[in-house]
PDB file of N, CA and C in Angstrom:
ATOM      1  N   UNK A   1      13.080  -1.046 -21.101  1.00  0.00           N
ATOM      2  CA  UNK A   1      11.672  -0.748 -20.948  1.00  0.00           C
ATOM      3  C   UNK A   1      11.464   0.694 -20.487  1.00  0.00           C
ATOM      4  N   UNK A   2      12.337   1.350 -19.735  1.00  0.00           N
ATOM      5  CA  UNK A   2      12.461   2.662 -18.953  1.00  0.00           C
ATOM      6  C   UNK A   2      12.288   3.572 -20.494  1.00  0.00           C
ATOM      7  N   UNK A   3      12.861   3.315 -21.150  1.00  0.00           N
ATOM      8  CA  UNK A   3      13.182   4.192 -22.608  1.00  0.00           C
ATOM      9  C   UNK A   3      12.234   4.187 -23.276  1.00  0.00           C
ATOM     10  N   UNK A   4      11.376   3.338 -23.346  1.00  0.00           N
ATOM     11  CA  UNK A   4       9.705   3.310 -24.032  1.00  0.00           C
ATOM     12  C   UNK A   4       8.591   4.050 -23.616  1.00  0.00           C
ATOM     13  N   UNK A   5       8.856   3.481 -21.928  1.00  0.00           N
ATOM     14  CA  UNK A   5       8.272   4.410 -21.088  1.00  0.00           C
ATOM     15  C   UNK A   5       8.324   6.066 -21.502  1.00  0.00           C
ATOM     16  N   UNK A   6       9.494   6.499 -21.331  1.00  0.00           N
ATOM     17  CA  UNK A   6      10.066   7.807 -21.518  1.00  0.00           C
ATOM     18  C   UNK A   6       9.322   8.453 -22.948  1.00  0.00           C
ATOM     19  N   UNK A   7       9.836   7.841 -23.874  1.00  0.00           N
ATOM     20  CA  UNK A   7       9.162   8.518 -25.000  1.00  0.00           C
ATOM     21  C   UNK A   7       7.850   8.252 -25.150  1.00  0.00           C
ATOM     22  N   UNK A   8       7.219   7.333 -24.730  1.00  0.00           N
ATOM     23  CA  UNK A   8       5.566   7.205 -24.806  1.00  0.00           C
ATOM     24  C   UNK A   8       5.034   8.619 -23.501  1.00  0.00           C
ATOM     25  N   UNK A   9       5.598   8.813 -22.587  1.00  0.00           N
ATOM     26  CA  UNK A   9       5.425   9.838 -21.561  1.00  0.00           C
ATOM     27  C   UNK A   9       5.864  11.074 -21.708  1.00  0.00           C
ATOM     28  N   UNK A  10       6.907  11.273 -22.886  1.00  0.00           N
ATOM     29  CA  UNK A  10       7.216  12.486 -23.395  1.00  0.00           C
ATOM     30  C   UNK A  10       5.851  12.617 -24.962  1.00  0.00           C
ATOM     31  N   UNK A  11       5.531  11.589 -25.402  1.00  0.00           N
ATOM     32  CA  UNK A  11       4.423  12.244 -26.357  1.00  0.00           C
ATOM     33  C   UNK A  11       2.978  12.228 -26.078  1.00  0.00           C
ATOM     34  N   UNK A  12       2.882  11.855 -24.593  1.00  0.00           N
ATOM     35  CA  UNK A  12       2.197  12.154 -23.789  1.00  0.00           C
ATOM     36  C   UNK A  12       1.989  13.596 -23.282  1.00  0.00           C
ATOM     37  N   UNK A  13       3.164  14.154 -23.247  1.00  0.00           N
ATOM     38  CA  UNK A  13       3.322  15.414 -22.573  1.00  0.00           C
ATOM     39  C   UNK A  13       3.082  16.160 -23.756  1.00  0.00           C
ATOM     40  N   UNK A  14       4.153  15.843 -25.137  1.00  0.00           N
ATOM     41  CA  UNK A  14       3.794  16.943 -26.446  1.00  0.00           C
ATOM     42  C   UNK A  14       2.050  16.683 -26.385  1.00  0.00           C
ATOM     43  N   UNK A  15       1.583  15.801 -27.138  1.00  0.00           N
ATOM     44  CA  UNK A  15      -0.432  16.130 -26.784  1.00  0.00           C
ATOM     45  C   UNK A  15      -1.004  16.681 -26.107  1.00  0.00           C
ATOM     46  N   UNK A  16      -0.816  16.535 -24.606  1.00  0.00           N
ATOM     47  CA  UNK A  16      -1.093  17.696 -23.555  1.00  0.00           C
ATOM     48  C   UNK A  16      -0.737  19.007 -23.707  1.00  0.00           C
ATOM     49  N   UNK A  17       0.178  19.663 -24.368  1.00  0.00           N
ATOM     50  CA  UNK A  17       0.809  20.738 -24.220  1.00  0.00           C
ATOM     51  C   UNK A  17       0.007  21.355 -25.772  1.00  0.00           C
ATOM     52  N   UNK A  18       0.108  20.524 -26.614  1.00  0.00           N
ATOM     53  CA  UNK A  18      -0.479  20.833 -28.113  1.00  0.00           C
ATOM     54  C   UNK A  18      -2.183  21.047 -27.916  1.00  0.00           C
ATOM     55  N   UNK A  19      -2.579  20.657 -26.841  1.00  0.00           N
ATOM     56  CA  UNK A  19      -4.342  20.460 -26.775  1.00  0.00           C
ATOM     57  C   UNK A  19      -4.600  21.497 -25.789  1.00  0.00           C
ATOM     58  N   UNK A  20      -3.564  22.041 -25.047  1.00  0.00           N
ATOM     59  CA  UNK A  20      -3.845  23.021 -24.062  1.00  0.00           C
ATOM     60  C   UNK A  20      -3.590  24.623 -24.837  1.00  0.00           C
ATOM     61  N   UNK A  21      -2.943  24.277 -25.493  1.00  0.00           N
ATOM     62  CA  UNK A  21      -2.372  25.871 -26.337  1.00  0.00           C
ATOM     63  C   UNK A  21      -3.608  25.938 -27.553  1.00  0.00           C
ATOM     64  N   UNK A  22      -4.600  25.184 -27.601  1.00  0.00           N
ATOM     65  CA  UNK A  22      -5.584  25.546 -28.809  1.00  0.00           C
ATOM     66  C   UNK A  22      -6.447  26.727 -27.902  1.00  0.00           C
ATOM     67  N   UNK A  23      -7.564  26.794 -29.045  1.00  0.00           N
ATOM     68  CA  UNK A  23      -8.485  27.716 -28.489  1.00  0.00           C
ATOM     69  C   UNK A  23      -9.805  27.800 -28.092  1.00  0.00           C
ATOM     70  N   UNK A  24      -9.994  26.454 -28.217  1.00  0.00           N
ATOM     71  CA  UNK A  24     -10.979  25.231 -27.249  1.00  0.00           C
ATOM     72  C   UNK A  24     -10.903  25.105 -25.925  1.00  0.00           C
ATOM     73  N   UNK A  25     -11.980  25.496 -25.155  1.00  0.00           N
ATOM     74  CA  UNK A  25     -12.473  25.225 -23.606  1.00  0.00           C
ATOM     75  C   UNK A  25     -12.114  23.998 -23.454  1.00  0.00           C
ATOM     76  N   UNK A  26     -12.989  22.854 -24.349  1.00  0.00           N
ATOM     77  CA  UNK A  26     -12.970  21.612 -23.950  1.00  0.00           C
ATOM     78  C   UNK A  26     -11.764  20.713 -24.356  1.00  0.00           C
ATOM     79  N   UNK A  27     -11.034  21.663 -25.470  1.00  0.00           N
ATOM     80  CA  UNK A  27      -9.488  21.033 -25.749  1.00  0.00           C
ATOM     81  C   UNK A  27      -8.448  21.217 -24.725  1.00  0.00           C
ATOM     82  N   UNK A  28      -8.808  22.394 -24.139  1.00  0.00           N
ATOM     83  CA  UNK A  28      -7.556  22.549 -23.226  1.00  0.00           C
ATOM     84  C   UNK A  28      -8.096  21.803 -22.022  1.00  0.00           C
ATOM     85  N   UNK A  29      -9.159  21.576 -21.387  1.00  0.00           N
ATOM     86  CA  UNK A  29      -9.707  20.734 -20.606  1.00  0.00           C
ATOM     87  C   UNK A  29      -9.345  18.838 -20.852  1.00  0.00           C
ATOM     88  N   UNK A  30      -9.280  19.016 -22.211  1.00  0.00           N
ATOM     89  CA  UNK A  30      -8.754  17.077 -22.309  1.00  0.00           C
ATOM     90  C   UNK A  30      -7.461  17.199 -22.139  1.00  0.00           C
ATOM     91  N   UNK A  31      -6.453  18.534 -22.863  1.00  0.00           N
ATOM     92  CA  UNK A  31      -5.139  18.435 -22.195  1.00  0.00           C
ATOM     93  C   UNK A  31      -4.584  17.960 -21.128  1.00  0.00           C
ATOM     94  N   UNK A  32      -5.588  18.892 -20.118  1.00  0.00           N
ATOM     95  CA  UNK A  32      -5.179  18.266 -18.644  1.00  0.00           C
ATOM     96  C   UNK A  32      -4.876  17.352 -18.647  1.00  0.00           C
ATOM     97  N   UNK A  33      -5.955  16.609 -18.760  1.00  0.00           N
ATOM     98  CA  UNK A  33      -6.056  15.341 -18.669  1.00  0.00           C
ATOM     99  C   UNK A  33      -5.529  14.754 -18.808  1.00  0.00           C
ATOM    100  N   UNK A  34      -4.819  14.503 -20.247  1.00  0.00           N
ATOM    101  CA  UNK A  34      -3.908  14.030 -20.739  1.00  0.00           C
ATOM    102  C   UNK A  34      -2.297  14.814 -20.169  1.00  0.00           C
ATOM    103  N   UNK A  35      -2.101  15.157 -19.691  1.00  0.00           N
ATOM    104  CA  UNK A  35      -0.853  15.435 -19.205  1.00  0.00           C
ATOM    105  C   UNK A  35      -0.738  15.002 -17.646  1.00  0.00           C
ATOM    106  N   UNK A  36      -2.045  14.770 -17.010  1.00  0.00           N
ATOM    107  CA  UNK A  36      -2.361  13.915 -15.375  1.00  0.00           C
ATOM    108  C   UNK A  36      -2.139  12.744 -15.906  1.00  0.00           C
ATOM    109  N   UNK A  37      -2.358  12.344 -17.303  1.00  0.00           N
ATOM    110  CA  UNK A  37      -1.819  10.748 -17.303  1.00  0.00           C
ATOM    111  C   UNK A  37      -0.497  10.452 -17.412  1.00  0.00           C
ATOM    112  N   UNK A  38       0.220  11.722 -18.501  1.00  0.00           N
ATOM    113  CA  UNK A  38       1.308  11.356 -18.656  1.00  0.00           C
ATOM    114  C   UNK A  38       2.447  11.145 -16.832  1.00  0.00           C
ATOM    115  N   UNK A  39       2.277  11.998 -15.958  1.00  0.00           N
ATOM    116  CA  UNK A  39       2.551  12.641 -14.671  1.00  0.00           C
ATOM    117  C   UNK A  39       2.340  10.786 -13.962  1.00  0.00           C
ATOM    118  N   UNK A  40       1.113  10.186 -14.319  1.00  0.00           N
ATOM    119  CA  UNK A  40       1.121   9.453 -13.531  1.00  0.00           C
ATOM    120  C   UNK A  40       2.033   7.909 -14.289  1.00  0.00           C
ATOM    121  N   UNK A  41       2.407   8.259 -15.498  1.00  0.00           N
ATOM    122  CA  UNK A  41       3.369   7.612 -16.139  1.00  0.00           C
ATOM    123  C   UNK A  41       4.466   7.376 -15.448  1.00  0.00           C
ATOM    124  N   UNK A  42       4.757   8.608 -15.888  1.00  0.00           N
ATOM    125  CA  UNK A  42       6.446   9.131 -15.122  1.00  0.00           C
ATOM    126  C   UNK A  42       6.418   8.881 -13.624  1.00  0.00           C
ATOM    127  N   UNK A  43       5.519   9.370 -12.783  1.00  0.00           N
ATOM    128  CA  UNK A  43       5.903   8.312 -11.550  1.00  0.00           C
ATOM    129  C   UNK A  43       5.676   6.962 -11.399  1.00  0.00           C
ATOM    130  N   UNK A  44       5.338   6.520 -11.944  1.00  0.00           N
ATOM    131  CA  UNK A  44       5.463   4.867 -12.105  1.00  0.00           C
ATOM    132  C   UNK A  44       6.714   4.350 -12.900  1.00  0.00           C
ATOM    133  N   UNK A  45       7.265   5.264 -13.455  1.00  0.00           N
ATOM    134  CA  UNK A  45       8.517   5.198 -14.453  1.00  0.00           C
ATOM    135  C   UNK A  45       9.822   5.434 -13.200  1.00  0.00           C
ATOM    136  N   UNK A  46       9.302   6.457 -12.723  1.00  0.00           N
ATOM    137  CA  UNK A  46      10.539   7.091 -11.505  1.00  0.00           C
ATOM    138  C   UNK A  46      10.710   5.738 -10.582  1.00  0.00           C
ATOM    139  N   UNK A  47       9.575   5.232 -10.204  1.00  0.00           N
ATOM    140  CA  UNK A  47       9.275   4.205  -8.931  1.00  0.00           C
ATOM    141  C   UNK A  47      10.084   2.814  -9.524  1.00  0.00           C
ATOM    142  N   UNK A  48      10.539   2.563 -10.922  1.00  0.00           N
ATOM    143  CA  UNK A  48      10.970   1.669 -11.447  1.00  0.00           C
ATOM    144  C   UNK A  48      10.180   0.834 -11.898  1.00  0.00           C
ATOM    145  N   UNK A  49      10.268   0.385 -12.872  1.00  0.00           N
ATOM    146  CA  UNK A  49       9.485  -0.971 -13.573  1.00  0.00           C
ATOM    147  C   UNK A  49      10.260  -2.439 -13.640  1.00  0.00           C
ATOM    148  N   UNK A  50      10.474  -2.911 -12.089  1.00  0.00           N
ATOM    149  CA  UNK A  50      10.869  -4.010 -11.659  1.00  0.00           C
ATOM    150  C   UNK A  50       9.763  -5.056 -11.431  1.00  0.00           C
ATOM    151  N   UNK A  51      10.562  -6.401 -11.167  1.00  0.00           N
ATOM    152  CA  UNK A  51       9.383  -7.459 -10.952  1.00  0.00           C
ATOM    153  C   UNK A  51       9.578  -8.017  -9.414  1.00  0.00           C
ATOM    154  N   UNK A  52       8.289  -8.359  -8.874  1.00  0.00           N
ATOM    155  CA  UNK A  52       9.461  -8.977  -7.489  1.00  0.00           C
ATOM    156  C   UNK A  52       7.697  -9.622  -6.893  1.00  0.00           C
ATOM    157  N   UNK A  53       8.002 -10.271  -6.081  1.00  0.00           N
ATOM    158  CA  UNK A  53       6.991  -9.858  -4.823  1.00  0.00           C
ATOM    159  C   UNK A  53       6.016  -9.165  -4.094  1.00  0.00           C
ATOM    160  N   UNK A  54       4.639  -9.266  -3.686  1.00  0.00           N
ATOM    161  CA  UNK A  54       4.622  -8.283  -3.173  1.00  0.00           C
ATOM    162  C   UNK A  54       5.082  -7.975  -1.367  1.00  0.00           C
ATOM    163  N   UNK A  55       4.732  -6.926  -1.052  1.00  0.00           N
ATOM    164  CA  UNK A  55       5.670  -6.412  -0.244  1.00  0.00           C
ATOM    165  C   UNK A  55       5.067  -6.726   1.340  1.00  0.00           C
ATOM    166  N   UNK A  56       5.143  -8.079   1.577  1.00  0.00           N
ATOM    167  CA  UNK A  56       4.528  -8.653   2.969  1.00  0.00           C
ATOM    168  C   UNK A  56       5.422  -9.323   3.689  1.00  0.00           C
ATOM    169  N   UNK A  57       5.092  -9.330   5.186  1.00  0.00           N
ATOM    170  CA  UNK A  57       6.242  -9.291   5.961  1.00  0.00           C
ATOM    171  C   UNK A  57       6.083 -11.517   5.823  1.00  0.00           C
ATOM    172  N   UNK A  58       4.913 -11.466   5.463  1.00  0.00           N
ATOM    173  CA  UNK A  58       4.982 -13.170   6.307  1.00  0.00           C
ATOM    174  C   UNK A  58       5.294 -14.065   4.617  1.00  0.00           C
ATOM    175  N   UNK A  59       6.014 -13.539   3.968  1.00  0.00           N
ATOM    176  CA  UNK A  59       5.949 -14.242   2.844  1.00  0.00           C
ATOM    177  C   UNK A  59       7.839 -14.097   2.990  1.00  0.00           C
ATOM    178  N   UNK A  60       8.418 -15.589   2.408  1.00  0.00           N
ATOM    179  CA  UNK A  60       9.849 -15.414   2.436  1.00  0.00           C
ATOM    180  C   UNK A  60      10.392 -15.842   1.281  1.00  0.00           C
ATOM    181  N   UNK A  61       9.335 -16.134  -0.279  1.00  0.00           N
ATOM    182  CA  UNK A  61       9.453 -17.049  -0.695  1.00  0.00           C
ATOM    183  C   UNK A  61      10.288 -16.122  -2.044  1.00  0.00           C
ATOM    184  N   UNK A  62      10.326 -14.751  -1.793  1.00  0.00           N
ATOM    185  CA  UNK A  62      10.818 -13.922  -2.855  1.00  0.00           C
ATOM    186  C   UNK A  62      12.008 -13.127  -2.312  1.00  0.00           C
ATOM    187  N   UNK A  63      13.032 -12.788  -3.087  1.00  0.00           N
ATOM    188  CA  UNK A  63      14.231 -11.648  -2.234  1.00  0.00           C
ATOM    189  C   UNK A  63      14.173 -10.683  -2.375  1.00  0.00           C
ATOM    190  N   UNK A  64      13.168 -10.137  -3.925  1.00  0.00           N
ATOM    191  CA  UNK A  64      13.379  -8.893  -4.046  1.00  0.00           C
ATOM    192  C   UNK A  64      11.396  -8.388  -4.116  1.00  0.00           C
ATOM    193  N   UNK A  65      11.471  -7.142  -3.579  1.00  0.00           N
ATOM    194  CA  UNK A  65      10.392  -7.264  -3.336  1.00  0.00           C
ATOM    195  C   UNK A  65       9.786  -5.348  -4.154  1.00  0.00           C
ATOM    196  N   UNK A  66       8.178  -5.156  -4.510  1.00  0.00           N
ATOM    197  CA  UNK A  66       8.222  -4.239  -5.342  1.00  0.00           C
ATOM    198  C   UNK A  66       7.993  -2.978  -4.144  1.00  0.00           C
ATOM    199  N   UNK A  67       7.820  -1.862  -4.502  1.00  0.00           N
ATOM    200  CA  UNK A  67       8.040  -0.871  -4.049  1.00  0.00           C
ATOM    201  C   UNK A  67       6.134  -0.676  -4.148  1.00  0.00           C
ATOM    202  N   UNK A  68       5.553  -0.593  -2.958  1.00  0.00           N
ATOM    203  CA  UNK A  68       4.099  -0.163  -3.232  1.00  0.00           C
ATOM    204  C   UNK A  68       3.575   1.534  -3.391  1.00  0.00           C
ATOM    205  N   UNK A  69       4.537   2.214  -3.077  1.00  0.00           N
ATOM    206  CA  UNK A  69       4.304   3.836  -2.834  1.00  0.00           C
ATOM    207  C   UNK A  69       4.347   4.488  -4.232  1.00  0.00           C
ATOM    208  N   UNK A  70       4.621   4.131  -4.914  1.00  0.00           N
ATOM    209  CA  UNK A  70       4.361   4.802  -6.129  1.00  0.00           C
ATOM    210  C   UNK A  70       3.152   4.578  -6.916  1.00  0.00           C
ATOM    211  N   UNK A  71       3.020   3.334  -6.889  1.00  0.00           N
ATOM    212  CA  UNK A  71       1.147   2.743  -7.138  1.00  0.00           C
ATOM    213  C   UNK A  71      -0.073   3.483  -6.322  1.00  0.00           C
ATOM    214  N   UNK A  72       0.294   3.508  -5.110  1.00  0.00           N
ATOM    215  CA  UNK A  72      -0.492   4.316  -3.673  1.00  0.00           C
ATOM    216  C   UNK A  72      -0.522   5.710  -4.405  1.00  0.00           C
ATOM    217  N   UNK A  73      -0.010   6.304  -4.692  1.00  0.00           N
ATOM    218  CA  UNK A  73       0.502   7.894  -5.431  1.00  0.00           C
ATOM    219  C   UNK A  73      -0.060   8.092  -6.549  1.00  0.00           C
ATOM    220  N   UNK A  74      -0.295   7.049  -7.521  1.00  0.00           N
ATOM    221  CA  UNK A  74      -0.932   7.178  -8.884  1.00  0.00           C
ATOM    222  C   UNK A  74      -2.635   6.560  -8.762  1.00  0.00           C
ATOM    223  N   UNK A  75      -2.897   6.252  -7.496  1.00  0.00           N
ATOM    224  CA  UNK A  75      -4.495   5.691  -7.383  1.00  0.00           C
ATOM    225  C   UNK A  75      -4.471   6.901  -6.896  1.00  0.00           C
ATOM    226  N   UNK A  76      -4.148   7.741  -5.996  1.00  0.00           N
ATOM    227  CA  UNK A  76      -4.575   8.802  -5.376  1.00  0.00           C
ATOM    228  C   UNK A  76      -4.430  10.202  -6.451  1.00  0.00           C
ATOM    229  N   UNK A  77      -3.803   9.975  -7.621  1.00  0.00           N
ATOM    230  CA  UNK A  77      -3.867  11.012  -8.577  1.00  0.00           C
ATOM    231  C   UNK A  77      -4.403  11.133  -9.808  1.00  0.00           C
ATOM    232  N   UNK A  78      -4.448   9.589  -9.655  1.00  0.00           N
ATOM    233  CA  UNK A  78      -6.194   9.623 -10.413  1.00  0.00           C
ATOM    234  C   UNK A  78      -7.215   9.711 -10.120  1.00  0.00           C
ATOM    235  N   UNK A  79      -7.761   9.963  -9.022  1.00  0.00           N
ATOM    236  CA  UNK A  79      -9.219  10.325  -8.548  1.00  0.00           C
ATOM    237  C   UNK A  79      -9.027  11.375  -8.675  1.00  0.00           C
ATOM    238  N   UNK A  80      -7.850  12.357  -7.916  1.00  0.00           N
ATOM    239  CA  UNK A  80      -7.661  13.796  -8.257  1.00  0.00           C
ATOM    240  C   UNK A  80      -7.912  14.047  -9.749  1.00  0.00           C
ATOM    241  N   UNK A  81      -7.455  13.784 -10.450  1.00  0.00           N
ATOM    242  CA  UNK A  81      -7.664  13.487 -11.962  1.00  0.00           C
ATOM    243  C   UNK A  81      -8.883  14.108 -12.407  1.00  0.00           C
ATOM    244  N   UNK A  82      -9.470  12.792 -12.175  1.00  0.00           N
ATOM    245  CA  UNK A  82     -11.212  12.743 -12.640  1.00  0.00           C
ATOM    246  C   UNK A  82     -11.721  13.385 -11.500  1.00  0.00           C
ATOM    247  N   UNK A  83     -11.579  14.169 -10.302  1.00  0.00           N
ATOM    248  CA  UNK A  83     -12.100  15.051 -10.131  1.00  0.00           C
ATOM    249  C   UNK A  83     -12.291  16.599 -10.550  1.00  0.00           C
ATOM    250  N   UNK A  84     -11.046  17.238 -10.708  1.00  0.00           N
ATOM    251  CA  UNK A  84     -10.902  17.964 -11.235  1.00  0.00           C
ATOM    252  C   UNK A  84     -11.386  18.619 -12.772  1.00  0.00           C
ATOM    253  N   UNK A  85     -11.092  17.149 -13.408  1.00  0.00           N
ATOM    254  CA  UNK A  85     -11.542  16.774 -14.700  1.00  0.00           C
ATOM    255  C   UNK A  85     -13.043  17.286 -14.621  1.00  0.00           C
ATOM    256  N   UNK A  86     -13.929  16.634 -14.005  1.00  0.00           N
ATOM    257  CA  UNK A  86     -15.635  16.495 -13.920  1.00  0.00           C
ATOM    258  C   UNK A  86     -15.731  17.853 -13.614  1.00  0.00           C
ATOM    259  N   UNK A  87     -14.779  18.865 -12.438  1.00  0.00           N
ATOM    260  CA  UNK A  87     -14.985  20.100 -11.720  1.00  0.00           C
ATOM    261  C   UNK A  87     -15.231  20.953 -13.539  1.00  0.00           C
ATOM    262  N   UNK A  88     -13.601  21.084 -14.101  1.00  0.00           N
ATOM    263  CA  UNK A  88     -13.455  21.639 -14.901  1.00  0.00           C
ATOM    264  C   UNK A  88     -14.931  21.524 -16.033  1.00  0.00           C
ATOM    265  N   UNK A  89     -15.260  20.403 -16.328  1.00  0.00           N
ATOM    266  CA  UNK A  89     -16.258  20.037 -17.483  1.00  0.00           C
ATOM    267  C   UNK A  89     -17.547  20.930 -17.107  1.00  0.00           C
ATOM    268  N   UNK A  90     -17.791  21.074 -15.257  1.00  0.00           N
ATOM    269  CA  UNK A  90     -18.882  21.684 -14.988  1.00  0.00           C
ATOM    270  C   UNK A  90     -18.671  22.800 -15.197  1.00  0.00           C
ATOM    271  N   UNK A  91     -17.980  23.505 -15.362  1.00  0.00           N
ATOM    272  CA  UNK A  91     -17.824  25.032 -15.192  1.00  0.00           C
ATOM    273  C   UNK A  91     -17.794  25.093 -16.610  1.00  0.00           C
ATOM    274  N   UNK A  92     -16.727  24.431 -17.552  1.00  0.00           N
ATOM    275  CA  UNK A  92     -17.003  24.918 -18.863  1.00  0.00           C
ATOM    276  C   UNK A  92     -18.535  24.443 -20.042  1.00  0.00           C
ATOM    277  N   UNK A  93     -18.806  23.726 -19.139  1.00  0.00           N
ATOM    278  CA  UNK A  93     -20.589  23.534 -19.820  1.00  0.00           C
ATOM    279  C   UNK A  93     -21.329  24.621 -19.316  1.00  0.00           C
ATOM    280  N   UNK A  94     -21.640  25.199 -18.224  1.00  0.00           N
ATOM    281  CA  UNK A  94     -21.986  26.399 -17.799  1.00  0.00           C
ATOM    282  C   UNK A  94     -21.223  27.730 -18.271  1.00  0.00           C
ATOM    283  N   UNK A  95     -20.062  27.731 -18.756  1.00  0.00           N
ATOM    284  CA  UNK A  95     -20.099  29.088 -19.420  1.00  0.00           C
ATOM    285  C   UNK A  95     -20.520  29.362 -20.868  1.00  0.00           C
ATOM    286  N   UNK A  96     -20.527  27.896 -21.256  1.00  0.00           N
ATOM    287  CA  UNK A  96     -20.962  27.697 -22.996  1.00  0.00           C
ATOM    288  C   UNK A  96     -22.582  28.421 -22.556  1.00  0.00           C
ATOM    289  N   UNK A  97     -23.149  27.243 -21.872  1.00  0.00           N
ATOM    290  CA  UNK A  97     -24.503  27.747 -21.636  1.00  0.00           C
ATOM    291  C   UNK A  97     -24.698  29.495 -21.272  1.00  0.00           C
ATOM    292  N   UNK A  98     -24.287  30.024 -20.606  1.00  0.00           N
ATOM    293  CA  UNK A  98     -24.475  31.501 -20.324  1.00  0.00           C
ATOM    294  C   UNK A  98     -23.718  32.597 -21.143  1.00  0.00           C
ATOM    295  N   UNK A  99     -22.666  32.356 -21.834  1.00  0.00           N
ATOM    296  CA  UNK A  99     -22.113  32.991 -22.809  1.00  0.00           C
ATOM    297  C   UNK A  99     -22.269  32.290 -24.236  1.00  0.00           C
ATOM    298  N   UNK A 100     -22.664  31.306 -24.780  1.00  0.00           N
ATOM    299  CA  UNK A 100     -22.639  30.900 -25.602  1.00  0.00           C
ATOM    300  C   UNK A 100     -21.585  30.353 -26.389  1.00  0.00           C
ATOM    301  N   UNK A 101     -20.484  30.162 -26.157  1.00  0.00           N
ATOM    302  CA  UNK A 101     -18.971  30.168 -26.557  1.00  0.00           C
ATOM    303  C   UNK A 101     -18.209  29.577 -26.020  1.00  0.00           C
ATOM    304  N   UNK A 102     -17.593  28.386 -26.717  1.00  0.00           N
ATOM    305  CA  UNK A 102     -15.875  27.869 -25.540  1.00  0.00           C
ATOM    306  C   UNK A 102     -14.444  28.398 -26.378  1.00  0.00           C
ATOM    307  N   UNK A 103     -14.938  29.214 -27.395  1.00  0.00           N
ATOM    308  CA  UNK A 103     -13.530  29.774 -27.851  1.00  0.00           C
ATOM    309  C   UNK A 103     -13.058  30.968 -26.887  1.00  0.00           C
ATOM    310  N   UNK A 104     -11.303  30.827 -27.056  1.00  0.00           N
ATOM    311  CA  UNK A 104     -10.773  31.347 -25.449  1.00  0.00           C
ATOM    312  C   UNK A 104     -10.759  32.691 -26.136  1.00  0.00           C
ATOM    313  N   UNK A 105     -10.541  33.021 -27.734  1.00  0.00           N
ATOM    314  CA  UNK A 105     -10.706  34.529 -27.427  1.00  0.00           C
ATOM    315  C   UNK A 105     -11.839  35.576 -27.441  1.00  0.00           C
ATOM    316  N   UNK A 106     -13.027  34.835 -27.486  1.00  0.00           N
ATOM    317  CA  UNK A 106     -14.345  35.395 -27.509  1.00  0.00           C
ATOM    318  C   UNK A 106     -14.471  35.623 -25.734  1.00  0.00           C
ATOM    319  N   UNK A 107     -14.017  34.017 -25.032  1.00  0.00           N
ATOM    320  CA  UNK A 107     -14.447  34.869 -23.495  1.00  0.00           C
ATOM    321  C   UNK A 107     -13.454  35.823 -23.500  1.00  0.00           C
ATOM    322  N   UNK A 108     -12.286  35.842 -23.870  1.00  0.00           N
ATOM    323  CA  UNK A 108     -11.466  36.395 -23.316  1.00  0.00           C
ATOM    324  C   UNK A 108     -11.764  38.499 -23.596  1.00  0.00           C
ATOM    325  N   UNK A 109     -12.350  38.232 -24.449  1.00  0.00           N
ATOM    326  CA  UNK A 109     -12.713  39.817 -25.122  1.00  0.00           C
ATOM    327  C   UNK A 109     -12.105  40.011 -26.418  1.00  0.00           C
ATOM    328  N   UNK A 110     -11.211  38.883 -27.180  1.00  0.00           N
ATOM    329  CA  UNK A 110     -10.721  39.756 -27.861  1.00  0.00           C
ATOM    330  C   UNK A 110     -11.696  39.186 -29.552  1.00  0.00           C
ATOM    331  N   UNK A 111     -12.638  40.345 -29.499  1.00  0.00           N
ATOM    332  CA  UNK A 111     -13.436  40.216 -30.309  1.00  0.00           C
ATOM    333  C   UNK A 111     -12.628  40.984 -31.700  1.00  0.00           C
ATOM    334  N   UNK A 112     -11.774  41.413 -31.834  1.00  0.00           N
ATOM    335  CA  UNK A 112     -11.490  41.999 -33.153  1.00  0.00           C
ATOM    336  C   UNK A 112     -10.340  40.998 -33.979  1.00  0.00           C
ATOM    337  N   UNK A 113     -10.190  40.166 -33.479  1.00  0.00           N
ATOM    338  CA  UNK A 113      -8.795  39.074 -33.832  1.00  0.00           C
ATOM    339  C   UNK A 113      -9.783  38.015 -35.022  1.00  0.00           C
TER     340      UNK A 113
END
C-alpha cells in the first residue's frame, strides 16, 4: 500500500510542480495547493499506514495501537493550507483588478517576449 501511496504522491508532486512553472497567477496558486496535498500525503505515508486501535490508555482490548501525531500534523496543515490558499487568491484577485493581468510576464515587465 506504501508504494501506491508513493506514486500517487509523487504525481501529486509532478502536477504541482507542472501548474506552478506555467504563466498563470491562478495556476501557480492551485499548484500550491496541490503540492500542500501531496506534503500532507507523504506525512501520512511517513507516519505509516497501519491498522490498530485507537490510542487510549483505558482500552486493553487491542496490542497494537495507531500513532495519532501524524493525523494531528495533517489537520493542522490543512487549515494552513486553505489559509494561505484564500490569502494568496486575495491578493491575486486584487492585482488582476488593478493591473488587469494574471500573466507572470506582463506583471513581471517583460513586455517584449
Amino acid at each position: 500500500m506504501e508504494t501506491v501511496m508513493s506514486i500517487i504522491i509523487g504525481f501529486f508532486f509532478a502536477i504541482g510542480t507542472y501548474m506552478i512553472l506555467s504563466k498563470s497567477l491562478l495556476r501557480i496558486i492551485l499548484g500550491t495547493s496541490v503540492i500542500g496535498h501531496a506534503v500532507n500525503l507523504l506525512i501520512l505515508t511517513m507516519g505509516g499506514l497501519k491498522t490498530g486501535g485507537p490510542p487510549l490508555l483505558g482500552l486493553k482490548s487491542t496490542s497494537s495501537f495507531t500513532d495519532g501525531l501524524p493525523q494531528a500534523l495533517i489537520l493542522t496543515a490543512i487549515v494552513i493550507n486553505f489559509a494561505v490558499t484564500g490569502l494568496f487568491l486575495v491578493v491575486a484577485y486584487r492585482s488582476y483588478r488593478v493591473l488587469g493581468t494574471d500573466d507572470m510576464d506582463q506583471l513581471r515587465g517583460n513586455e517584449d517576449e
